[in-house]
Protein backbone atom coordinates (compact mmCIF):
# COMPACT_ATOMS: atom_id res chain seq x y z
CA UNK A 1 137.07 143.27 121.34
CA UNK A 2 133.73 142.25 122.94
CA UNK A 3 132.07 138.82 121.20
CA UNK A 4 129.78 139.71 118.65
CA UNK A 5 126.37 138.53 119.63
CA UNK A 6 124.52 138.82 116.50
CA UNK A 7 126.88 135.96 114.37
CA UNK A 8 126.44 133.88 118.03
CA UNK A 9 122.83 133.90 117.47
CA UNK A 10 122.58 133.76 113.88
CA UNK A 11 124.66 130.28 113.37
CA UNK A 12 122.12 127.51 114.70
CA UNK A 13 119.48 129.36 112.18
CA UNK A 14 121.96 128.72 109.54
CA UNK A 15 122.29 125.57 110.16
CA UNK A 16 119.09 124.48 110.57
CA UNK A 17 118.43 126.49 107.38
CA UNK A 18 120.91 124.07 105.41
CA UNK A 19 119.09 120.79 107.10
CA UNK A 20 115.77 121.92 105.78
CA UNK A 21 116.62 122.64 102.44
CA UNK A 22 118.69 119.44 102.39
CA UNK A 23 115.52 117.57 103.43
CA UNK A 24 113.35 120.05 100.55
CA UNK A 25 115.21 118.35 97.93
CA UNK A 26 114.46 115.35 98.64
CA UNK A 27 111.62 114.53 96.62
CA UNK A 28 108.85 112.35 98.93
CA UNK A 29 109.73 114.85 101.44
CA UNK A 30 109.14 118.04 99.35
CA UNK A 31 105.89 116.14 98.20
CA UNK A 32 104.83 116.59 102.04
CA UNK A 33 105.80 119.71 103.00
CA UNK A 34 103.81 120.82 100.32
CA UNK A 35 100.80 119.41 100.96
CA UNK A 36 101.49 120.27 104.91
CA UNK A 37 102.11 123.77 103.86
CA UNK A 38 98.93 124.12 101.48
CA UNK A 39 97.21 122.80 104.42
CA UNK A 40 97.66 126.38 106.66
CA UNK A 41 96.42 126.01 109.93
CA UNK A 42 94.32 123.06 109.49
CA UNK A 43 96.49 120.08 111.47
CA UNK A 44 96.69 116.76 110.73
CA UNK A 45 95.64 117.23 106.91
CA UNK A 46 96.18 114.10 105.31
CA UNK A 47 98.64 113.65 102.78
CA UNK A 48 98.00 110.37 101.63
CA UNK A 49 97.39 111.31 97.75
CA UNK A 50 101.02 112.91 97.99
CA UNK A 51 102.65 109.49 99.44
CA UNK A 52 100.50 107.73 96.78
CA UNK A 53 98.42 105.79 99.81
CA UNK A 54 101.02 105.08 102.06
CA UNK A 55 98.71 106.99 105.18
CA UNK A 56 100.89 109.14 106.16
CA UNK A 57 99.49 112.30 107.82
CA UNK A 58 101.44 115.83 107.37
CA UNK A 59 100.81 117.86 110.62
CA UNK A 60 100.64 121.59 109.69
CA UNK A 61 103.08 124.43 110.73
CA UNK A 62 102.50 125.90 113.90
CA UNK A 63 104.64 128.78 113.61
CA UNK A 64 107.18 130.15 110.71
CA UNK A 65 109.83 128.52 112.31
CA UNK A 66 109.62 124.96 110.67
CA UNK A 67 107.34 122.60 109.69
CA UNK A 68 106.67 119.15 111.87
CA UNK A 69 105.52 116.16 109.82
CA UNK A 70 103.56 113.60 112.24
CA UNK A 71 102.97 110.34 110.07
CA UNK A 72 99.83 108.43 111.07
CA UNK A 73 100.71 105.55 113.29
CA UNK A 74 98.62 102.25 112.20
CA UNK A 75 98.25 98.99 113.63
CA UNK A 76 99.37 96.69 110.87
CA UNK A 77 97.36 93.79 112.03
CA UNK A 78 94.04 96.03 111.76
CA UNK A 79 95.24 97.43 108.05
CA UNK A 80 95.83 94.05 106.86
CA UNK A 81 92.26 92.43 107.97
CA UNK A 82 90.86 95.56 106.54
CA UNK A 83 91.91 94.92 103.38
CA UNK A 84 90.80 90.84 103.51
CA UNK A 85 87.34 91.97 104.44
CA UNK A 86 88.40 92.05 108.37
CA UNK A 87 86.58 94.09 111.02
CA UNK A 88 86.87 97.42 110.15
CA UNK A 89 86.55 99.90 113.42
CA UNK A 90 85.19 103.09 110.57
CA UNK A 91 82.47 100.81 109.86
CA UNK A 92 78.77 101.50 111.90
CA UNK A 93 78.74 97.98 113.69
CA UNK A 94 75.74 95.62 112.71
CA UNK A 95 74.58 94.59 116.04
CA UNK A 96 73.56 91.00 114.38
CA UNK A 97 76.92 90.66 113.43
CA UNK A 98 78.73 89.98 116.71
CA UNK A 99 80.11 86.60 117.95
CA UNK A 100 80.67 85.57 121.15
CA UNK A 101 84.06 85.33 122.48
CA UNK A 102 84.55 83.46 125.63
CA UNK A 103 87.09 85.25 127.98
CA UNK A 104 89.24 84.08 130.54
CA UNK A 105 89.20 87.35 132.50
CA UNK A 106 91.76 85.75 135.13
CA UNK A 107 94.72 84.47 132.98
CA UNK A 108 97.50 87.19 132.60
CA UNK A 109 100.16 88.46 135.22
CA UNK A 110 97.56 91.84 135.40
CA UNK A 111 94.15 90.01 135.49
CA UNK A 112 91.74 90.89 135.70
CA UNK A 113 91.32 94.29 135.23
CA UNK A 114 93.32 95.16 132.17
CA UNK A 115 91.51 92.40 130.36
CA UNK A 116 88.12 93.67 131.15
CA UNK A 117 88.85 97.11 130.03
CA UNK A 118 90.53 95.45 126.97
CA UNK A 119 87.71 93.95 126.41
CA UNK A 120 84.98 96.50 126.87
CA UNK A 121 87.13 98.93 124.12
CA UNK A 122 86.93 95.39 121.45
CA UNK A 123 83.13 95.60 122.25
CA UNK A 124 82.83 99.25 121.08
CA UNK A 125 85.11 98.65 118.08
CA UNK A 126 84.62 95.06 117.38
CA UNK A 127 81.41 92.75 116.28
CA UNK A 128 81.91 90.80 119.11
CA UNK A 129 79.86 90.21 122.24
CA UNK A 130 81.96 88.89 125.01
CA UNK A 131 81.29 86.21 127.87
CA UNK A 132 84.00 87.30 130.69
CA UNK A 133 84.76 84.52 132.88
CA UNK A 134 86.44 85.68 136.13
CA UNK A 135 86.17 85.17 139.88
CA UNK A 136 83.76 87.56 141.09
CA UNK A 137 85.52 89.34 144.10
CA UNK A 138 88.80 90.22 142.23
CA UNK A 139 86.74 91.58 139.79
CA UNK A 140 84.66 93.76 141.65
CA UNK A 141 88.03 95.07 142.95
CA UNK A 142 89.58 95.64 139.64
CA UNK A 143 86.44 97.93 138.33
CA UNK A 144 86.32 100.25 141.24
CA UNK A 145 90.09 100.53 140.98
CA UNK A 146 89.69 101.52 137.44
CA UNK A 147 86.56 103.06 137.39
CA UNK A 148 85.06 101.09 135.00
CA UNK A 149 81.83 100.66 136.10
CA UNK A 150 79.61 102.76 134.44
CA UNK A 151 81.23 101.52 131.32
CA UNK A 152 80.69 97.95 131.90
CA UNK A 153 77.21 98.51 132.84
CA UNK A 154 76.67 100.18 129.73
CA UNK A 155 78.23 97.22 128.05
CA UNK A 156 75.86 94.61 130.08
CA UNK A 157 72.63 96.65 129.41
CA UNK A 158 73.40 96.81 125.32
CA UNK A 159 74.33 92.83 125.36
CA UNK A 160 78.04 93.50 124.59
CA UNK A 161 79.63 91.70 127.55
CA UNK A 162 78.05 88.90 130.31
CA UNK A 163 79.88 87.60 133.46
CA UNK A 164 80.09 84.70 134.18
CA UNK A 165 81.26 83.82 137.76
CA UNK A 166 84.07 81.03 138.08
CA UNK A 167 86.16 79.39 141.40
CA UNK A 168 89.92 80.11 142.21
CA UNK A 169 91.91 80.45 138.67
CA UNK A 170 94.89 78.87 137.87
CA UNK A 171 98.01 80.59 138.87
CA UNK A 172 100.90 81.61 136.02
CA UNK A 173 103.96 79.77 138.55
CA UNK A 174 101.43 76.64 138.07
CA UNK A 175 101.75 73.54 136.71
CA UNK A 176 99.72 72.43 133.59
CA UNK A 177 98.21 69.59 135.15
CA UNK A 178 96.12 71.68 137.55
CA UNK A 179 93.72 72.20 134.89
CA UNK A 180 92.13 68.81 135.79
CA UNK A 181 91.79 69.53 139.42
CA UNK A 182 90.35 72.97 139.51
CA UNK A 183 87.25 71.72 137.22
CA UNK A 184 85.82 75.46 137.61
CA UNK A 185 88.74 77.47 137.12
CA UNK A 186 88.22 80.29 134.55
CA UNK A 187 90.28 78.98 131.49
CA UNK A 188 87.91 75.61 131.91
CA UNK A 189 84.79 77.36 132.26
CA UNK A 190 85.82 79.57 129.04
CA UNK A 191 86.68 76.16 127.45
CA UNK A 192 83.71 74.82 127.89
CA UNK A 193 81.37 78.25 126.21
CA UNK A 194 83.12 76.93 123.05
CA UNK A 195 82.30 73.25 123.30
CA UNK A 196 78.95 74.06 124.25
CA UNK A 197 78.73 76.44 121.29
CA UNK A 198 78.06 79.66 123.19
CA UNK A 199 81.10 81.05 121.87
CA UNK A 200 82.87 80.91 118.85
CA UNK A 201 86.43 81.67 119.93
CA UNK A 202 88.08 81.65 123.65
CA UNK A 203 90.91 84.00 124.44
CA UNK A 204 93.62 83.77 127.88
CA UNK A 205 96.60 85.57 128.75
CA UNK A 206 97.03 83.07 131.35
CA UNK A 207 99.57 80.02 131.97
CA UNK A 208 100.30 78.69 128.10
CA UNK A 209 100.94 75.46 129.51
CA UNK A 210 97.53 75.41 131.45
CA UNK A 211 95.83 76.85 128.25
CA UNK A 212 97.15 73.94 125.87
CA UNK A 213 96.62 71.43 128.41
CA UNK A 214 92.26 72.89 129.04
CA UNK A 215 92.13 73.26 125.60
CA UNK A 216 93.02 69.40 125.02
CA UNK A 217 90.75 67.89 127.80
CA UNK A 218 88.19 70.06 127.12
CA UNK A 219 88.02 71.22 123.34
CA UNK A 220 89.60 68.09 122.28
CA UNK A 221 92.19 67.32 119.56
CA UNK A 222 91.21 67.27 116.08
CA UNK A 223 91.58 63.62 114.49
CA UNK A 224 95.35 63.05 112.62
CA UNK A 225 97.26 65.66 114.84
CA UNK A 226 99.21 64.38 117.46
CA UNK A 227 100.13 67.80 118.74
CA UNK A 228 98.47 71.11 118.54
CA UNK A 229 100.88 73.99 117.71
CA UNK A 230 100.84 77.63 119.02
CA UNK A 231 101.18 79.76 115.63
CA UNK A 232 102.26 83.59 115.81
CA UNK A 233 102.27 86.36 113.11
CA UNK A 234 105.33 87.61 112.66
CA UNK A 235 105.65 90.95 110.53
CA UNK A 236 107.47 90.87 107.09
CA UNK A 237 109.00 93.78 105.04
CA UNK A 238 105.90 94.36 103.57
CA UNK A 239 103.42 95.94 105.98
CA UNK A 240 100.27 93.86 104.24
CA UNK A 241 102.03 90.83 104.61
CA UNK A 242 102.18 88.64 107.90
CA UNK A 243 104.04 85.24 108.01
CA UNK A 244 102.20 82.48 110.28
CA UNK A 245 105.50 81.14 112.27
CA UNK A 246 104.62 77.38 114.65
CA UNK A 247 105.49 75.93 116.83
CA UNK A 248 106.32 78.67 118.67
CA UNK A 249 106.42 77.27 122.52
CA UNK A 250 103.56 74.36 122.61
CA UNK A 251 106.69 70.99 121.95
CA UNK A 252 109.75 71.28 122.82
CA UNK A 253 111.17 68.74 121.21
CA UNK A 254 108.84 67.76 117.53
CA UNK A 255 109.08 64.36 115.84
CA UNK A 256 109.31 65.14 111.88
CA UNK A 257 105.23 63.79 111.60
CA UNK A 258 104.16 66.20 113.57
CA UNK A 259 105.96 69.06 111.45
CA UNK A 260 104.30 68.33 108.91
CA UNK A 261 101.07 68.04 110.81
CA UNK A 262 102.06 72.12 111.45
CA UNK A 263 102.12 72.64 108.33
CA UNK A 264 99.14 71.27 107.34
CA UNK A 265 97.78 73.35 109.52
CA UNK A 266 99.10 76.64 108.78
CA UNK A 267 98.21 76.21 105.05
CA UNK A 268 94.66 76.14 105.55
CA UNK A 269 94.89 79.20 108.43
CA UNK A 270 97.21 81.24 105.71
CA UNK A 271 94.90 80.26 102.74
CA UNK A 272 91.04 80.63 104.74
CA UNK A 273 92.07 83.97 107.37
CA UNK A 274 95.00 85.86 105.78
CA UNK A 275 93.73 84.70 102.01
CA UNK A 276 97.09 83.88 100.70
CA UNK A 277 95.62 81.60 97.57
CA UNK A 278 98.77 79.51 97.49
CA UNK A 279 100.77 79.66 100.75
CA UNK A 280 104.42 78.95 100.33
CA UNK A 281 105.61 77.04 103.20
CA UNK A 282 109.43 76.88 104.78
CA UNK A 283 111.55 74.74 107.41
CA UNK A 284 113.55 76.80 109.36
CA UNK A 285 116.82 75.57 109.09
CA UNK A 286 120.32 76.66 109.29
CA UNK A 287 120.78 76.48 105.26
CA UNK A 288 118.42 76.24 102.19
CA UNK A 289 120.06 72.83 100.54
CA UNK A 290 118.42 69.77 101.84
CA UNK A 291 121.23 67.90 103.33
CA UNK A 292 121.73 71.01 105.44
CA UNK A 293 120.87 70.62 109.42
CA UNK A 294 120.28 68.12 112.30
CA UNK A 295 118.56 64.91 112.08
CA UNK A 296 114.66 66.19 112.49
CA UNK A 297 115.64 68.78 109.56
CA UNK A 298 116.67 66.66 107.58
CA UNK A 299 113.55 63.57 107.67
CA UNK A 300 110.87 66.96 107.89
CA UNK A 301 112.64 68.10 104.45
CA UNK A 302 111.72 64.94 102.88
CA UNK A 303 107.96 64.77 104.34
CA UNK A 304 107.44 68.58 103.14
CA UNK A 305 108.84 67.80 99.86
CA UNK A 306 106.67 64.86 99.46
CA UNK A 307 103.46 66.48 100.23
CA UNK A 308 101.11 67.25 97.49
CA UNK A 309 98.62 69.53 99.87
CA UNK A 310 100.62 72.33 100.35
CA UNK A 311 103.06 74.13 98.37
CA UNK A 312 106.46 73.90 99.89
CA UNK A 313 109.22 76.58 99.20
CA UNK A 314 111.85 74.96 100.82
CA UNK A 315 114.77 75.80 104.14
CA UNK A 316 114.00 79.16 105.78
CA UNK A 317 117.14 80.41 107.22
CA UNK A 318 116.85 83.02 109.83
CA UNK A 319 117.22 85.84 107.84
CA UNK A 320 114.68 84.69 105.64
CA UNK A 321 111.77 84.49 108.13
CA UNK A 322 110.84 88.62 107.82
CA UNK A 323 111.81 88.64 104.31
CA UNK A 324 108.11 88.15 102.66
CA UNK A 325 109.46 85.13 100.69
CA UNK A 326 107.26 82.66 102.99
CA UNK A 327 103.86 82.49 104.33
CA UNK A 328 104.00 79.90 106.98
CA UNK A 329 107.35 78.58 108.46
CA UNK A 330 107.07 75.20 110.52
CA UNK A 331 110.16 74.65 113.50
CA UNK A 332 109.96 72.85 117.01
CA UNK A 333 108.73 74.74 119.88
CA UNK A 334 112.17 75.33 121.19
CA UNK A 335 113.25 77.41 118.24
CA UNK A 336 110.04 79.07 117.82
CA UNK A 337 110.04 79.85 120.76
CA UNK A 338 113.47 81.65 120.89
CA UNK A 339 112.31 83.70 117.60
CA UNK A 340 109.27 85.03 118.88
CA UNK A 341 110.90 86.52 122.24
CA UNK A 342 113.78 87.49 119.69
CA UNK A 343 111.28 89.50 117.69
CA UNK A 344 109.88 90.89 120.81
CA UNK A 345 112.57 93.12 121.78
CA UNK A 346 113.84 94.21 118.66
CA UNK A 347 111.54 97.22 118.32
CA UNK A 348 112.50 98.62 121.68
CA UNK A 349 115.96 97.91 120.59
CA UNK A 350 115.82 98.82 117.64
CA UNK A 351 114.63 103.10 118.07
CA UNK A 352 117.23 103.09 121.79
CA UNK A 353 120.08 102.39 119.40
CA UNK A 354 118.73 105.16 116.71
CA UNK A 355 117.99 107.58 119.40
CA UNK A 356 121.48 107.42 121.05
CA UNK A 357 123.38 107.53 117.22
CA UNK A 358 121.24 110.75 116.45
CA UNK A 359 123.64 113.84 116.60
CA UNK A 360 123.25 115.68 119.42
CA UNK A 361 122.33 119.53 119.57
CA UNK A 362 120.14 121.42 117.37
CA UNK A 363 120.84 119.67 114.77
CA UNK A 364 119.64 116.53 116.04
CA UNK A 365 116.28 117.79 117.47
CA UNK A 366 115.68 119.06 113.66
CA UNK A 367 116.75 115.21 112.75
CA UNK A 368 114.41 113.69 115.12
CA UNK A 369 111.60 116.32 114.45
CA UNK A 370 111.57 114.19 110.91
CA UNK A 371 112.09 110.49 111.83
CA UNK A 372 110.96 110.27 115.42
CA UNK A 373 107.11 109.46 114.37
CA UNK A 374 109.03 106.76 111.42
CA UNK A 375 110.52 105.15 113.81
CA UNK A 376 107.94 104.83 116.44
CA UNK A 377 106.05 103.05 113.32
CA UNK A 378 108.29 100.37 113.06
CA UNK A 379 108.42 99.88 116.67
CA UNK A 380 104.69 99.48 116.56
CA UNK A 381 104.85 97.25 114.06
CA UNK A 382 107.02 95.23 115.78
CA UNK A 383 105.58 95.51 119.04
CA UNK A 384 103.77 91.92 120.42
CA UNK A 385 101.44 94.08 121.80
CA UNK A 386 99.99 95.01 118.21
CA UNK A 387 99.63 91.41 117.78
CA UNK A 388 97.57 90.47 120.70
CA UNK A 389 98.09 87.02 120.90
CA UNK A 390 98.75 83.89 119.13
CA UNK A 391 96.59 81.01 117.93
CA UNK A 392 96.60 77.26 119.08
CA UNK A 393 95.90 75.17 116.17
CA UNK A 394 94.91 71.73 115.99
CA UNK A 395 92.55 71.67 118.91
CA UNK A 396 88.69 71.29 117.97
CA UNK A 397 88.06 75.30 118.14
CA UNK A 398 89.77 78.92 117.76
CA UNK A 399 91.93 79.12 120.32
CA UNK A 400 94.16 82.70 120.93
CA UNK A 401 96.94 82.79 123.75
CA UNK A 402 97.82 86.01 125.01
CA UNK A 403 100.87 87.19 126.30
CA UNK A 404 101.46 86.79 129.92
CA UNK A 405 102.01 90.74 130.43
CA UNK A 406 99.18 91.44 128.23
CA UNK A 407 96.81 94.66 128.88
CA UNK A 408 94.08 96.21 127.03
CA UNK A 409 95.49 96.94 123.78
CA UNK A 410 96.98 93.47 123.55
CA UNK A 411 93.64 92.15 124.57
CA UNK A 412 91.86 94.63 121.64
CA UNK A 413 94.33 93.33 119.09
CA UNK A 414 93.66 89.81 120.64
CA UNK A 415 89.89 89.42 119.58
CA UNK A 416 90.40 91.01 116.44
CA UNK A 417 92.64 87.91 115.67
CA UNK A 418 90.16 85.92 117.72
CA UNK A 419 87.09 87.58 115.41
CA UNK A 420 88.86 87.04 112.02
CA UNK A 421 89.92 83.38 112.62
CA UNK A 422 86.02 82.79 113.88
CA UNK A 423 84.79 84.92 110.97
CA UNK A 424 86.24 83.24 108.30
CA UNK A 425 85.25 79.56 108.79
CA UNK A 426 88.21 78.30 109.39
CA UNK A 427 87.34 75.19 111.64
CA UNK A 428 85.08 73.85 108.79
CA UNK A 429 88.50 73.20 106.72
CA UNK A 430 90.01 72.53 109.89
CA UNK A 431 87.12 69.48 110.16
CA UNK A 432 87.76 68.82 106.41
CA UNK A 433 91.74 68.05 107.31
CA UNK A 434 90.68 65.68 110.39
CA UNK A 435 88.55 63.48 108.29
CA UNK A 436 91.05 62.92 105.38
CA UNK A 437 93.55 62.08 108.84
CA UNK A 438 94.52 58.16 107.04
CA UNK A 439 96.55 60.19 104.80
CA UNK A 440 98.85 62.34 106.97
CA UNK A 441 101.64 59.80 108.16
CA UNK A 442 101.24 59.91 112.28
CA UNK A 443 103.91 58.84 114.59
């Protein structure tokens, strides 16, 4: 007897029939394909009322098939200074408004033309006005490669963005130190816009090491910190909530003063830029009793406890970092270090795994067509990228370091960290902290 052809064709329907209506009675799901349907032909109605504001956008059906739901990807950097009075991109730009950020347009493995472009699209979006510092024959090569001429002339003729020529940069296989013998290197002459006070903020991608060490010589340390700390945002559970991790890559090896020094200073960044009004701060440590850890641990635990400036929560263990349950969380440069290019990978990671355990078939393209767009959400959310950069603390200005790979949309995310630490007058508490320095116990 020949096969019969109809049941052949009529089984994957079936089955994809079953998956839908499993997904139907679920009820946030329902909620969506509701509003998705209601929406007819009109795609990429939001649904936001229907996921009570979590801004999610329901694409509509395209044919009677099924029905694709496309959730709005956010940058959760961008959301969260939104909602503390941050930069908001919707908003028509007040041109007296915009600080200048100096630029070191030669510090990044891709320099310098992914940070120019980076920083022409934080010009459009951004109150910022940006002094690029970069040698001037690579960068004639980089905007005729890109074709970004026109668009940087634009920039230059509305008062956006000036150049502002510098000699042979330092290298990212460098050491430090040759910050003191190429006086006119980019990072220097970016340096020095801030001391000078024709810039508010600098940002590099370049050497970290080179960075810290022009940042000292020329910026200066402020009084009472020994050593300035590089301090990260790491994302929690909660996509409004950020926790300021440092060290994480400027010491090595920390003395227990200078921990607490950190967390001095991430208290008043916490409290002034990400308006936490009481930040709770943590030690990472390997267990949340006190006795619990090596030797630095254990003398930090007793300086932390003893401090009256800050409110401190106690041992962070690993797991606990991500959790929400602490604002700042203070750890030597090694370990930092080791969590932040930890943290890095897990969102690639994290939607590879997902993607191989989805079933395979039909049945798992009508799986993905539902969770592909969640998942590439929490991989942007976890992405460094989306982050831009992280801030050196304790020197005598705002201070972002980029990523060594960084391009433009690390750059963009960049000065908006760069515009909301500048914005929010954090240096004048900052200043406040040096001058009370006799009572911080230095080593």
């Amino acid at each position: 007897m020949p096969p019969k052809e109809p049941e052949k064709r009529t089984k994957p329907s079936r089955a994809i029939r079953r998956l839908v209506i499993w997904y139907r009675r679920n009820a946030a799901v329902t909620s969506l394909v509701g509003t998705a349907t209601s929406a007819g032909t009109m795609a990429g109605s939001v649904a936001g009322a229907a996921v009570s504001g979590a801004g999610s956008v329901a694409g509509a059906a395209t044919s009677a098939a099924h029905t694709v739901l496309t959730p709005l990807v956010f940058d959760p950097l961008r959301r969260l200074q939104r909602g503390l009075g941050g930069p908001d991109e919707n908003t028509p730009i007040n041109e007296a408004d915009r600080l200048w950020v100096a630029v070191d347009g030669m510090g990044g493995d891709h320099a310098p033309g992914p940070i120019l472009e980076g920083c022409l699209q934080a010009v459009e979006r951004l109150p910022l006005r940006v002094r690029f510092v970069a040698e001037t024959g690579p960068l004639r090569a980089a905007v005729l490669e890109l074709g970004l001429q026109e668009q940087l002339n634009q920039a230059i003729s509305r008062g956006w963005i000036q150049l502002v020529p510098s000699g042979p940069s330092v290298g990212m296989d460098e050491e430090a130190t040759v910050v003191r013998r190429k006086r006119d290197a980019s990072i220097n002459l970016a340096m020095d816009l801030v001391k000078q006070g024709q810039a508010t903020a600098v940002y590099s991608a370049g050497n970290s090491g080179a960075v810290m060490a022009s940042a000292i010589f020329r910026l200066g340390r402020l009084r009472g910190i020994d050593r300035p700390a590089i301090g990260a945002l790491f994302p929690t559970r909660d996509p409004e909530q950020q926790v300021l991790v440092l060290d994480v890559g400027a010491n090595m090896d920390c003395k227990p003063e200078w921990l607490l020094q950190f967390a001095l200073l991430g208290n008043i960044y916490s409290h002034d830029v990400l308006q936490v009004s009481r930040p709770r701060i943590g030690l990472v440590n390997i267990g949340e009793e006190a006795c619990k850890g090596n030797d630095l641990c254990q003398r930090t635990y007793a300086l932390l406890a003893a401090e009256q400036r800050f409110s401190f929560a106690g041992n962070c263990e690993g797991r606990d970092i991500l959790s929400g349950k602490f604002d700042v969380v203070v750890c030597d440069g090694y370990t930092g270090n080791v969590l932040l290019k930890f943290l890095e990978s897990v969102g690639s990671v994290l939607l590879d795994v997902i993607k191989v355990e989805l079933p395979r078939g039909r049945r798992g393209k009508v799986g993905s067509a539902f969770l592909i767009n969640n998942l590439r959400r929490i991989k942007k959310r976890l992405d460094h990228a989306e982050h831009g950069g992280a801030l050196l603390l304790g020197v005598d200005g705002v201070c972002v370091i980029g990523h060594g790979s960084s391009k433009a949309l690390s750059v963009l995310s960049a000065l908006r960290l760069a515009h909301s630490a500048a914005n929010h007058g954090v240096m004048d508490d900052l200043h406040a902290l040096s001058a009370q320095a006799g009572a911080v116990a230095c080593g």
